[in-house]
Protein backbone atom coordinates (compact mmCIF):
# COMPACT_ATOMS: atom_id res chain seq x y z
CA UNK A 1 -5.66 17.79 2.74
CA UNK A 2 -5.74 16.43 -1.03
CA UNK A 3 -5.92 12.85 -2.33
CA UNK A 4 -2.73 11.37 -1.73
CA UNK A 5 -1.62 10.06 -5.28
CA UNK A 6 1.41 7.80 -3.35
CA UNK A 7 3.04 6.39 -0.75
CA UNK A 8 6.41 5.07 0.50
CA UNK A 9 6.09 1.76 1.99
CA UNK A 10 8.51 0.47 4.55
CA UNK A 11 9.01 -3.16 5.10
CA UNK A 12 10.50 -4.16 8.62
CA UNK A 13 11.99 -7.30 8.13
CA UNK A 14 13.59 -6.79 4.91
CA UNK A 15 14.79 -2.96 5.39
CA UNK A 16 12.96 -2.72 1.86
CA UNK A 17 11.14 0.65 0.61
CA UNK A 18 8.66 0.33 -2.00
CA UNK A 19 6.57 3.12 -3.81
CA UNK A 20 2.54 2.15 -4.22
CA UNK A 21 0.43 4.83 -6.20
CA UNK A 22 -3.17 5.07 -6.07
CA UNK A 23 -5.37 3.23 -8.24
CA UNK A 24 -9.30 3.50 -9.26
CA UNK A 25 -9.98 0.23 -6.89
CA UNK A 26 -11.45 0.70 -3.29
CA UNK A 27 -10.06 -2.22 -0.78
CA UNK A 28 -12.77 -4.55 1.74
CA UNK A 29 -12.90 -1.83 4.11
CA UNK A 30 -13.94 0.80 1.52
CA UNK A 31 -10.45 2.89 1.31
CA UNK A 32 -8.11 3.02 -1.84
CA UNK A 33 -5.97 0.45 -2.85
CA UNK A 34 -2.51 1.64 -3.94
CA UNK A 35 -0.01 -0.91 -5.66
CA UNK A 36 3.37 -0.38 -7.05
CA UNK A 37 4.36 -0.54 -10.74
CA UNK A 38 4.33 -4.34 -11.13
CA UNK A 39 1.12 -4.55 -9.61
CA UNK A 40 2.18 -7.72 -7.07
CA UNK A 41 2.59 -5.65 -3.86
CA UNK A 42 -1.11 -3.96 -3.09
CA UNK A 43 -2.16 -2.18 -0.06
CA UNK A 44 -4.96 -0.72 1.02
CA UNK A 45 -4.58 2.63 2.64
CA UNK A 46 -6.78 4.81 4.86
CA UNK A 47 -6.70 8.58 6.05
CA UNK A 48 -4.90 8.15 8.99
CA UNK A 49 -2.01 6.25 7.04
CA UNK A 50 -2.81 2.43 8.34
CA UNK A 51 -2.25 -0.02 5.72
CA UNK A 52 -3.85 -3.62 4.69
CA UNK A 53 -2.20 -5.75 2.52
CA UNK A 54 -3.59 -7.03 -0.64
CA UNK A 55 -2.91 -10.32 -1.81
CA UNK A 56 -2.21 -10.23 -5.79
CA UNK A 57 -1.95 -14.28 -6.08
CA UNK A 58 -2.84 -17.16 -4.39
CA UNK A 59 -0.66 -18.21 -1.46
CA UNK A 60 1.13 -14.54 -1.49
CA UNK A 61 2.03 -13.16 2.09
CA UNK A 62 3.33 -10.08 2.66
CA UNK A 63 5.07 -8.50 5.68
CA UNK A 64 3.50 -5.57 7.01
CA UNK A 65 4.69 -1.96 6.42
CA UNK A 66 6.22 -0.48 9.92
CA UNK A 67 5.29 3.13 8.18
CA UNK A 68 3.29 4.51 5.31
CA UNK A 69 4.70 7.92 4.19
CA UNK A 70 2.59 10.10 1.25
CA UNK A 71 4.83 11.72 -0.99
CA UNK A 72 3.83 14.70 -2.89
């Protein structure tokens, strides 16, 4: 399979779906980090499709995506 350029991130609590697309940064456990357009939501993203968030700013939490899907 090729590099996944983006995913669709669902959000649980809020029902919310957000699009992240790879950028040239490499999260703490050594896998991309993908971020949508303003740059505030970050996640990084492995093979298998599990995601960590990325805090942008101090204090920032974010809910955890119930699904990571790669869109072509």
């Amino acid at each position: 399979m090729g590099r996944i350029e983006r995913y669709e991130l669902t959000f649980p609590v809020s029902g919310d779906s957000i699009v992240v697309s790879r950028t040239d940064r490499k999260g703490a456990g050594g896998h991309p980090v993908y971020a949508d357009e303003t740059g505030i939501v970050q996640a990084e993203i492995d093979e298998a499709g599990n995601v960590r968030m990325v805090a942008s700013g101090g204090q920032q939490r974010h809910d955890v995506p119930s699904r990571a899907v790669p869109l072509t």
